[in-house]
C-alpha atoms as a PDB file:
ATOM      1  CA  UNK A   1       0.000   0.000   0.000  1.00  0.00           C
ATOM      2  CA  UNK A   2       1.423   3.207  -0.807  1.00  0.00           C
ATOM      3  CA  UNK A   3       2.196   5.932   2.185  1.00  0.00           C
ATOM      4  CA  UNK A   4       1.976   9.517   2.209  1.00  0.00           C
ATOM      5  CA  UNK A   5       5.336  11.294   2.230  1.00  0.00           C
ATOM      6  CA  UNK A   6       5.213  14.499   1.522  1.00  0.00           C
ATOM      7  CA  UNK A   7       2.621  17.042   1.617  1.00  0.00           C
ATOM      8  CA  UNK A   8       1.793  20.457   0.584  1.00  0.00           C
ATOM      9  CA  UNK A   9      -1.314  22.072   2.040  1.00  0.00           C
ATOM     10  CA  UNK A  10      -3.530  24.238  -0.069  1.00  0.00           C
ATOM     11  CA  UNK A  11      -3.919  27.765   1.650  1.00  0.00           C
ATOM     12  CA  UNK A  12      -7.737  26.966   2.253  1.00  0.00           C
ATOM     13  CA  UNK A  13      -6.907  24.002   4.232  1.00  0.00           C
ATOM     14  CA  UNK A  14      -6.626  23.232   7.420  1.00  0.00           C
ATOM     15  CA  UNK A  15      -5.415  19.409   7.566  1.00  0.00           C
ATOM     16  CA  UNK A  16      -2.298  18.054   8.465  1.00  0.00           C
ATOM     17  CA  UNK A  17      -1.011  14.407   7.527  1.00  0.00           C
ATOM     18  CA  UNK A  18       2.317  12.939   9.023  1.00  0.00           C
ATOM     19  CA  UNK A  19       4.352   9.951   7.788  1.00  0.00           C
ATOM     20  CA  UNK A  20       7.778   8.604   8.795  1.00  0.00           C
ATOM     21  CA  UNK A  21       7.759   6.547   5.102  1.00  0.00           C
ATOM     22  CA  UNK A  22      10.503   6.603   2.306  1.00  0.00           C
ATOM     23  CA  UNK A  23       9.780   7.287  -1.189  1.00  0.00           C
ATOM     24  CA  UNK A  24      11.323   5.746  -4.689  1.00  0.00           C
ATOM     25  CA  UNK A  25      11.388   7.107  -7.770  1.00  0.00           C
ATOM     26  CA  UNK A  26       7.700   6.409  -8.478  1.00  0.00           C
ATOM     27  CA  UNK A  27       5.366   9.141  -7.487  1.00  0.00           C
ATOM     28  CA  UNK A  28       1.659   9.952  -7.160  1.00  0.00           C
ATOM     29  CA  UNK A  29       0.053  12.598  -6.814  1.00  0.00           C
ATOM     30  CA  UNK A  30      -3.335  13.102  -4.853  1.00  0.00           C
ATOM     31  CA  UNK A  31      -6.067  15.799  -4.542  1.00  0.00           C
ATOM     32  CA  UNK A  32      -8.695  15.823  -1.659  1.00  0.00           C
ATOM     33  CA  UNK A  33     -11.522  17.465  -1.304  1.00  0.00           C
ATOM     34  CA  UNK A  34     -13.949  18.789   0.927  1.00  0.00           C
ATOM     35  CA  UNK A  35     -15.969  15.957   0.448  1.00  0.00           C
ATOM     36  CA  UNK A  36     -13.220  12.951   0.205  1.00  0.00           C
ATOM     37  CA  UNK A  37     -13.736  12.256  -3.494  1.00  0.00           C
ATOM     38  CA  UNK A  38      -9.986  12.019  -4.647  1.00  0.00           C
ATOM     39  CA  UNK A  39      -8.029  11.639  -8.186  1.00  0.00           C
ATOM     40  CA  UNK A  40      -4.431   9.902  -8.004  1.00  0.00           C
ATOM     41  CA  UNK A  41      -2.740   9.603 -10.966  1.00  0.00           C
ATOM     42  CA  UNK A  42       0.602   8.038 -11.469  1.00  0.00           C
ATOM     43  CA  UNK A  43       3.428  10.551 -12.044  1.00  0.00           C
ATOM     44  CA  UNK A  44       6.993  10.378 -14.252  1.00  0.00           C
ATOM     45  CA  UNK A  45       9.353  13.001 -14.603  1.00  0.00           C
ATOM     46  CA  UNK A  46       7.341  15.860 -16.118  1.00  0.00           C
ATOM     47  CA  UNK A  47       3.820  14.496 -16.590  1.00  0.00           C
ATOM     48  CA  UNK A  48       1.134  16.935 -16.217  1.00  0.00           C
ATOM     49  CA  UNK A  49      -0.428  16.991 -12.928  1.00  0.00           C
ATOM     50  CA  UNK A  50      -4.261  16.496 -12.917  1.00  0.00           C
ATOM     51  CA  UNK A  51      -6.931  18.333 -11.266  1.00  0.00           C
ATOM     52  CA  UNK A  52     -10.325  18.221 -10.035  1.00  0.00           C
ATOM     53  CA  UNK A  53     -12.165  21.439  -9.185  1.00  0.00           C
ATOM     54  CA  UNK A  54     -15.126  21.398  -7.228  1.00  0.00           C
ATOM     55  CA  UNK A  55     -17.374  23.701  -5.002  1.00  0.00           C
ATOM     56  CA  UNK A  56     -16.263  24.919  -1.929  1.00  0.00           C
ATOM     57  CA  UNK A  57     -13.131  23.100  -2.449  1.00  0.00           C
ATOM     58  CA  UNK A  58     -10.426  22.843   0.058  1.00  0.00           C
ATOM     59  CA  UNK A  59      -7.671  20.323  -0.806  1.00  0.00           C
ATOM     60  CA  UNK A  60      -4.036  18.861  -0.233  1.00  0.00           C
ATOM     61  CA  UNK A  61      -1.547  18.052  -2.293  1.00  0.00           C
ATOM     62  CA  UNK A  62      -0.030  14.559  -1.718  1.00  0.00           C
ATOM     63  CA  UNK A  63       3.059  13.552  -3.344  1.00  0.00           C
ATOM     64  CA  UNK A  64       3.351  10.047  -2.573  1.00  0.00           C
ATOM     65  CA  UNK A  65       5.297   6.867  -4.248  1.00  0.00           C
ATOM     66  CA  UNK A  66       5.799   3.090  -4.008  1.00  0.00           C
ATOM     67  CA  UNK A  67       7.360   3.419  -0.704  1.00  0.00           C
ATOM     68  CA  UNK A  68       8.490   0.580   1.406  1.00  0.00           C
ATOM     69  CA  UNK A  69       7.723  -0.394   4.949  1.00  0.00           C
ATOM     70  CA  UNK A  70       7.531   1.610   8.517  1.00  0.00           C
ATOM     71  CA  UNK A  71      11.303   1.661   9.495  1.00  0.00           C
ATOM     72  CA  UNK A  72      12.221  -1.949  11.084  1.00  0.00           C
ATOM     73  CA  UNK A  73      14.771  -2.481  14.004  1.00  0.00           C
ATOM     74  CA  UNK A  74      17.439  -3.054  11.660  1.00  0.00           C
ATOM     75  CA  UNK A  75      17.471   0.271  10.477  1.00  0.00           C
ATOM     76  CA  UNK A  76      17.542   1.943  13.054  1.00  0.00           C
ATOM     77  CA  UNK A  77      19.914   5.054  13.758  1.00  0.00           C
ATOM     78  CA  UNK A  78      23.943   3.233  14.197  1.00  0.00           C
ATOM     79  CA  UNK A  79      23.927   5.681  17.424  1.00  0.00           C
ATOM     80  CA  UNK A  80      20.651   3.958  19.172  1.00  0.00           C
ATOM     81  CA  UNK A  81      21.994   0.622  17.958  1.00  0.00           C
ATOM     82  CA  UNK A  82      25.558   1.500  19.308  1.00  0.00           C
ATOM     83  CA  UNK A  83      24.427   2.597  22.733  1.00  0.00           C
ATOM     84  CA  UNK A  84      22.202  -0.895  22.868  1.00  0.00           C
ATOM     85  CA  UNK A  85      25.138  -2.913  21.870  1.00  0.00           C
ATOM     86  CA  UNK A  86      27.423  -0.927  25.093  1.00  0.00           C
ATOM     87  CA  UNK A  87      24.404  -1.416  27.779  1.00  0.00           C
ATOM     88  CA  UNK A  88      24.313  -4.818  27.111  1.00  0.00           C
ATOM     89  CA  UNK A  89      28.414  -5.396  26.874  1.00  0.00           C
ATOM     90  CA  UNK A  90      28.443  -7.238  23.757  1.00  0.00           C
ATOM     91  CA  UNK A  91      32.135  -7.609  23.467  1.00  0.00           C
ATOM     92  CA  UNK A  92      34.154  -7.437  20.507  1.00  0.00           C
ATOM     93  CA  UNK A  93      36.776 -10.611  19.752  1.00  0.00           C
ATOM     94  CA  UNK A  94      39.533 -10.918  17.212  1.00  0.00           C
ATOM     95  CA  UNK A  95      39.755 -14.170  14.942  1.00  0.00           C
ATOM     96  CA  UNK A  96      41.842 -15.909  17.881  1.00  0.00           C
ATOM     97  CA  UNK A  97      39.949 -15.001  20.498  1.00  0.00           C
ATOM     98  CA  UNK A  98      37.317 -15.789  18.260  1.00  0.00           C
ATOM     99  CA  UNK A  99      38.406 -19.654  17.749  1.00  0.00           C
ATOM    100  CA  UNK A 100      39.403 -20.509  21.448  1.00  0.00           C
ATOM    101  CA  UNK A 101      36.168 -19.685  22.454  1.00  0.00           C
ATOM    102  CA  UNK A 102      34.587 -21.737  19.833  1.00  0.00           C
ATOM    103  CA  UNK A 103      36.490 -24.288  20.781  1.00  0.00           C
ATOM    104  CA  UNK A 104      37.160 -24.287  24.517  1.00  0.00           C
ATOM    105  CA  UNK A 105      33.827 -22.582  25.621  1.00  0.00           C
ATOM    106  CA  UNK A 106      30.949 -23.757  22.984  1.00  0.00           C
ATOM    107  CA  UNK A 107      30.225 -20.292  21.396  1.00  0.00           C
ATOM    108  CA  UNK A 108      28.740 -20.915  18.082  1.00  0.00           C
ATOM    109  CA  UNK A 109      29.917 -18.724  15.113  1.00  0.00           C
ATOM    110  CA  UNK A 110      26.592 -17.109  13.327  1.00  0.00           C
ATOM    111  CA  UNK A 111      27.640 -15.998   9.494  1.00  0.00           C
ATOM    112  CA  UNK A 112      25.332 -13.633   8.831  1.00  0.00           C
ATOM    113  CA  UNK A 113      26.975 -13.198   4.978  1.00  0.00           C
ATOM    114  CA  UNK A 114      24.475 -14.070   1.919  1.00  0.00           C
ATOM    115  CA  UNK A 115      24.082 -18.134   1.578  1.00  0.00           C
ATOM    116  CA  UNK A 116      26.550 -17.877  -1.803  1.00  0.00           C
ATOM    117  CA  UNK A 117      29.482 -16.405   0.386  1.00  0.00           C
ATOM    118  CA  UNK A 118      28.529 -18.779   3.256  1.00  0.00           C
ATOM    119  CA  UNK A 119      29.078 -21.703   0.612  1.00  0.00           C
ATOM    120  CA  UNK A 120      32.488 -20.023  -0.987  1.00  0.00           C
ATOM    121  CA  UNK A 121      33.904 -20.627   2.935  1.00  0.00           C
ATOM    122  CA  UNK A 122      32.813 -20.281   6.267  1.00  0.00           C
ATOM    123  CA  UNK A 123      34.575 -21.273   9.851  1.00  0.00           C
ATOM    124  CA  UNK A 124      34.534 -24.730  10.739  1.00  0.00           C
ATOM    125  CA  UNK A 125      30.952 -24.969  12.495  1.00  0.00           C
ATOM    126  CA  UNK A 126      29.644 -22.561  11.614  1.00  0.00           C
ATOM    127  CA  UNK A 127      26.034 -21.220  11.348  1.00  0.00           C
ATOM    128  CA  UNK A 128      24.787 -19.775   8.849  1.00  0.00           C
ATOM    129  CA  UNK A 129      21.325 -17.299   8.953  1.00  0.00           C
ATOM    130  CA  UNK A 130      21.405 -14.036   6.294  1.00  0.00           C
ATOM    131  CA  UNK A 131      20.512 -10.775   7.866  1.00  0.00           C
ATOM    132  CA  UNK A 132      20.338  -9.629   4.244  1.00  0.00           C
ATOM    133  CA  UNK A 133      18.977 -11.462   1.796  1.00  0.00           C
ATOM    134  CA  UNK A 134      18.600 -11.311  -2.625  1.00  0.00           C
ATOM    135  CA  UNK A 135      15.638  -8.913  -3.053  1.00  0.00           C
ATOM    136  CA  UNK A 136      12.471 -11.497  -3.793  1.00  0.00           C
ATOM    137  CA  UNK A 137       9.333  -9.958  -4.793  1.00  0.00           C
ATOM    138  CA  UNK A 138       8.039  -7.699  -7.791  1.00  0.00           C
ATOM    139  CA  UNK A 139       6.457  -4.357  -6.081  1.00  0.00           C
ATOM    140  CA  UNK A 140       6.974  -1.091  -7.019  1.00  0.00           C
ATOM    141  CA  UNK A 141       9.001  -0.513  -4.117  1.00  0.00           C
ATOM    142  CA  UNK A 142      11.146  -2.992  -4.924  1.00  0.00           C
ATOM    143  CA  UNK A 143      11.362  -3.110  -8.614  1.00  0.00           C
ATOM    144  CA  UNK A 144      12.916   0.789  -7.838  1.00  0.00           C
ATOM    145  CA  UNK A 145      15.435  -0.626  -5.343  1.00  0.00           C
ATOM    146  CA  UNK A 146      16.627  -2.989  -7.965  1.00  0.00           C
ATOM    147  CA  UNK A 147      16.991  -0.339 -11.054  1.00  0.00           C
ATOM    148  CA  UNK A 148      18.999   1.759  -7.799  1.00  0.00           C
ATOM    149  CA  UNK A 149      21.328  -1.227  -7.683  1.00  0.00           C
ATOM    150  CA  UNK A 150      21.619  -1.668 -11.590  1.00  0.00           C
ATOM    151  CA  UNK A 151      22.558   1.922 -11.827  1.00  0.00           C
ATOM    152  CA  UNK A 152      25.562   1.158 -10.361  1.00  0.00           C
ATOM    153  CA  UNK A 153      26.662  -1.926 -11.796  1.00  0.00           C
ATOM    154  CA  UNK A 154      24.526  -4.237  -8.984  1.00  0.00           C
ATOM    155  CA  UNK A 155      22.211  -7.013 -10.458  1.00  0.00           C
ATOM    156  CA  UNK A 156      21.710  -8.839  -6.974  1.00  0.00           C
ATOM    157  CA  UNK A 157      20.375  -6.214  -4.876  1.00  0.00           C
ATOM    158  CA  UNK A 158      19.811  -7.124  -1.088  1.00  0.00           C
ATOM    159  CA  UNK A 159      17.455  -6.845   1.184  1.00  0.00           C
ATOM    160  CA  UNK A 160      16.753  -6.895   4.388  1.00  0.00           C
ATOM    161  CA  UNK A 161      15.678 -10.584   5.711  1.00  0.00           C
ATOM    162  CA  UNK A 162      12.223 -10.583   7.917  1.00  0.00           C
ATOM    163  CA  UNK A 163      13.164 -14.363   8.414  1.00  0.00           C
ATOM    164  CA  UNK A 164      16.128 -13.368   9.932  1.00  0.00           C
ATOM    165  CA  UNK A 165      15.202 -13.737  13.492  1.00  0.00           C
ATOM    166  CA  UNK A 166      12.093 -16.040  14.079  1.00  0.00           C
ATOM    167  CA  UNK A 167      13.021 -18.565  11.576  1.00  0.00           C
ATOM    168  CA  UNK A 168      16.821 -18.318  11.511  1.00  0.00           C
ATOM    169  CA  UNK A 169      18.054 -17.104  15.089  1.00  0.00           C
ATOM    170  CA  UNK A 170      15.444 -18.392  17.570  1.00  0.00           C
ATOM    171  CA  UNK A 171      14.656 -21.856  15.434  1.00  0.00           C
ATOM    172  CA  UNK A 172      18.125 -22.934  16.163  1.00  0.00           C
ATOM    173  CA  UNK A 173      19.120 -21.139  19.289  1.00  0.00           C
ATOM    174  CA  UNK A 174      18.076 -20.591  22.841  1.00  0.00           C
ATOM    175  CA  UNK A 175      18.346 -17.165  24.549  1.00  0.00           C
ATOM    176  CA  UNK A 176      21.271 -18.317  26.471  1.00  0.00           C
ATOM    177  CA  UNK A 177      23.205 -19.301  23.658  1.00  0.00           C
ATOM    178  CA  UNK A 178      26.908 -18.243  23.469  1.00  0.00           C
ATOM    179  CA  UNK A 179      26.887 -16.582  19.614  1.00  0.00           C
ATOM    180  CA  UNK A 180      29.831 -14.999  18.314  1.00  0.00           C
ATOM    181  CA  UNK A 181      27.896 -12.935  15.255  1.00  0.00           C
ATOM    182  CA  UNK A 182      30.474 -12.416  12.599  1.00  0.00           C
ATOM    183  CA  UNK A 183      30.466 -11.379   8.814  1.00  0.00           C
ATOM    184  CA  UNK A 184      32.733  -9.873   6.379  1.00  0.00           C
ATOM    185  CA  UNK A 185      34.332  -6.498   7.617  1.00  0.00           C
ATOM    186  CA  UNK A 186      32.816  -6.752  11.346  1.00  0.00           C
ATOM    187  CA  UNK A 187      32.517  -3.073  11.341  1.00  0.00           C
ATOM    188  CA  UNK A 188      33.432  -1.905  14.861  1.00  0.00           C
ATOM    189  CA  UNK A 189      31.949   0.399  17.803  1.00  0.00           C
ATOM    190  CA  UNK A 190      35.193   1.539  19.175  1.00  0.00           C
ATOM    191  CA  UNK A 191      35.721   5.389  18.249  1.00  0.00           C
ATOM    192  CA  UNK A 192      38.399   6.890  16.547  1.00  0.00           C
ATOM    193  CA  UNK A 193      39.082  10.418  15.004  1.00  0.00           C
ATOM    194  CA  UNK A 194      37.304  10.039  11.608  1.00  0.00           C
ATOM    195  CA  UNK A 195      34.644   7.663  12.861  1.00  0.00           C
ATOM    196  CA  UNK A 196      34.193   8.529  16.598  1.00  0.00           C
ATOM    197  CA  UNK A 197      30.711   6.526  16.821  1.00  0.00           C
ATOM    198  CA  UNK A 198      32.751   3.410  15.505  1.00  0.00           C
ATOM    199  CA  UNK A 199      31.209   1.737  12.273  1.00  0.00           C
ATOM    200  CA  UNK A 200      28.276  -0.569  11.794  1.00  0.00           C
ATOM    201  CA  UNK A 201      28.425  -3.248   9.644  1.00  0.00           C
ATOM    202  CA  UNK A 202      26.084  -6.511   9.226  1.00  0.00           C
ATOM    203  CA  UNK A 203      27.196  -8.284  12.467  1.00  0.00           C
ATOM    204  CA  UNK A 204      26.331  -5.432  14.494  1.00  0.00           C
ATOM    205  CA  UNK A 205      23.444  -4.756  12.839  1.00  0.00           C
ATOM    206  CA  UNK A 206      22.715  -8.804  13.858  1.00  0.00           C
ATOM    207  CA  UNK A 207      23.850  -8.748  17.456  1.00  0.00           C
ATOM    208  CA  UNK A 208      22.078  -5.432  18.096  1.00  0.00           C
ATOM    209  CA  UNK A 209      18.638  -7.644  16.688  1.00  0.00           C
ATOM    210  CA  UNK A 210      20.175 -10.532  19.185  1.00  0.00           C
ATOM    211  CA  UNK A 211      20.332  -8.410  22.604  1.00  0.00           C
ATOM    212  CA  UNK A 212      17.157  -6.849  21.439  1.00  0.00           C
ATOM    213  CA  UNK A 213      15.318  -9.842  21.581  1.00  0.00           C
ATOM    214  CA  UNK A 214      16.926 -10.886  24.756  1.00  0.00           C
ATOM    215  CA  UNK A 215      20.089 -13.392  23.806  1.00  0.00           C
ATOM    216  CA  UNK A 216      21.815 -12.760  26.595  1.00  0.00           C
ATOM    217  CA  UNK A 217      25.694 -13.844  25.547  1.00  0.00           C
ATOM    218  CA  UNK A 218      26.330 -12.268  22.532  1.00  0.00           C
ATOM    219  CA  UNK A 219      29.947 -11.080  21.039  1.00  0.00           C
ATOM    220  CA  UNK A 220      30.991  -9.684  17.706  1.00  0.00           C
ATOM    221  CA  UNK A 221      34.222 -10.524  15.295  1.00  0.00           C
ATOM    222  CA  UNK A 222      36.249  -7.587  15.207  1.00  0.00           C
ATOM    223  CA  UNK A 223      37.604  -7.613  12.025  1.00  0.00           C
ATOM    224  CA  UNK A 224      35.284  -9.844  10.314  1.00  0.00           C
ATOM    225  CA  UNK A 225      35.665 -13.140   8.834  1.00  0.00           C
ATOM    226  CA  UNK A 226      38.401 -11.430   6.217  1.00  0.00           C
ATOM    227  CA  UNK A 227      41.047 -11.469   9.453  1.00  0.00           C
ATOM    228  CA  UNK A 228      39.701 -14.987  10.055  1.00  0.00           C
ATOM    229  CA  UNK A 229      40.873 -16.407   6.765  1.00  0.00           C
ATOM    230  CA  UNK A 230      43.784 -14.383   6.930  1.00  0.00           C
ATOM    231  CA  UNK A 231      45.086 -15.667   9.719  1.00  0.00           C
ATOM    232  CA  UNK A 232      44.717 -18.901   8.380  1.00  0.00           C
ATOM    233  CA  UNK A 233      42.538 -20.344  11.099  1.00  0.00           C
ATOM    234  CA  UNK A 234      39.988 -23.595  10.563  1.00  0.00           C
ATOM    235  CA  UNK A 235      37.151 -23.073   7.911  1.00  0.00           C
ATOM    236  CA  UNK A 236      35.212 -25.251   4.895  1.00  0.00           C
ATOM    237  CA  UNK A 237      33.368 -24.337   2.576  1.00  0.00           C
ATOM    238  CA  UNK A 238      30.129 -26.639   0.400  1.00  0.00           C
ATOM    239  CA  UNK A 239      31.048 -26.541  -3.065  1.00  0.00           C
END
């Protein structure tokens, strides 16, 4: 269903619409009036608007578009996530540290990486449950988010997984599982001069979605799973 995004009240009017929606490249346009009969008409580039006149008309203008979803945990601000992640002392390992407490203390590794890298190679054990995942279905919303990836050279847009946590994390772990969330970069939340809020990446997006749904032992690969394989340590891979 399309959301209203923007909105541009006629002098006459005294109504008032709010929306925390995003828009794509598609737009509509919308007149109200008085009596709630309405025209929408779909909108590209410079298409003539149209209008309906009536009597005793007092209208809004609604620019509006294939928009997607009400913001979801996962996108929330880095800083909110950040400050979550440092209340709840999710730690941040290296690769070693990493391993020895895979192996000495039964933390589970969770790849959060697309299936395809998860296949190319993984650490031994591994888990593997996308937070991101190939972009599936055919709306407007998301037929704009792939032409925004094509535009620059991307023909396997992601998005974000909704499976993520009730199918992947909770079907195969309890909330006192020991999870060491890792994926490529590992992004970081330690400040420094050019990034003093740290960096997010896709395993602190995941841990953040962990400790927010109450997993209690949750750490994070500094580093990501490129210092993993370069320092040579244990991994497989399914092809």
């Amino acid at each position: 269903m399309a959301a209203l995004t923007s909105i541009t009240p006629n002098p006459a009017s005294s109504s008032s619409v709010y929306s925390n929606f995003r828009t794509s490249p598609l737009t509509l346009s919308s007149q109200i009036i008085a009596d709630c009969s309405c025209l929408l008409s779909v909108r590209s580039g410079l298409a003539s608007r149209q209008r309906l006149a009536s009597r005793n008309r007092r209208c809004l203008i609604i620019r509006s578009a294939a928009t997607k979803p009400a913001k979801s945990p996962a996108e929330e601000d880095w800083k909110v996530k950040r400050e979550l992640l440092l209340e709840k002392r999710v730690r941040s390992v290296d690769a070693k540290e990493a391993f020895r407490l895979q192996k000495e203390n039964n933390f589970v590794i969770l790849d959060v990486r697309p299936e395809a890298e998860f296949k190319e190679a993984h650490p031994a054990g591994a888990v593997n449950i996308q937070i991101y995942r190939l972009i599936k279905e055919w709306t407007a919303w998301d037929i704009a988010r792939r032409a925004a990836f094509a535009f620059f050279g991307i023909f396997s847009g992601t998005e974000e997984n909704p499976e993520f946590m009730q199918t992947g994390v909770e079907s195969n772990f309890g909330k006192d599982a020991k999870i060491i969330v890792a994926c490529t970069t590992g992004g970081t939340m330690k400040p420094s001069q050019n990034l003093p809020e740290g960096q997010q990446s896709r395993s602190l997006i995941a841990a953040y979605l962990l400790v927010l749904n109450g997993y209690k032992n949750v750490f994070h690969l500094e580093g990501g799973l490129y210092t993993w394989f370069k320092e040579g340590l244990p991994s497989e891979s399914e092809e």
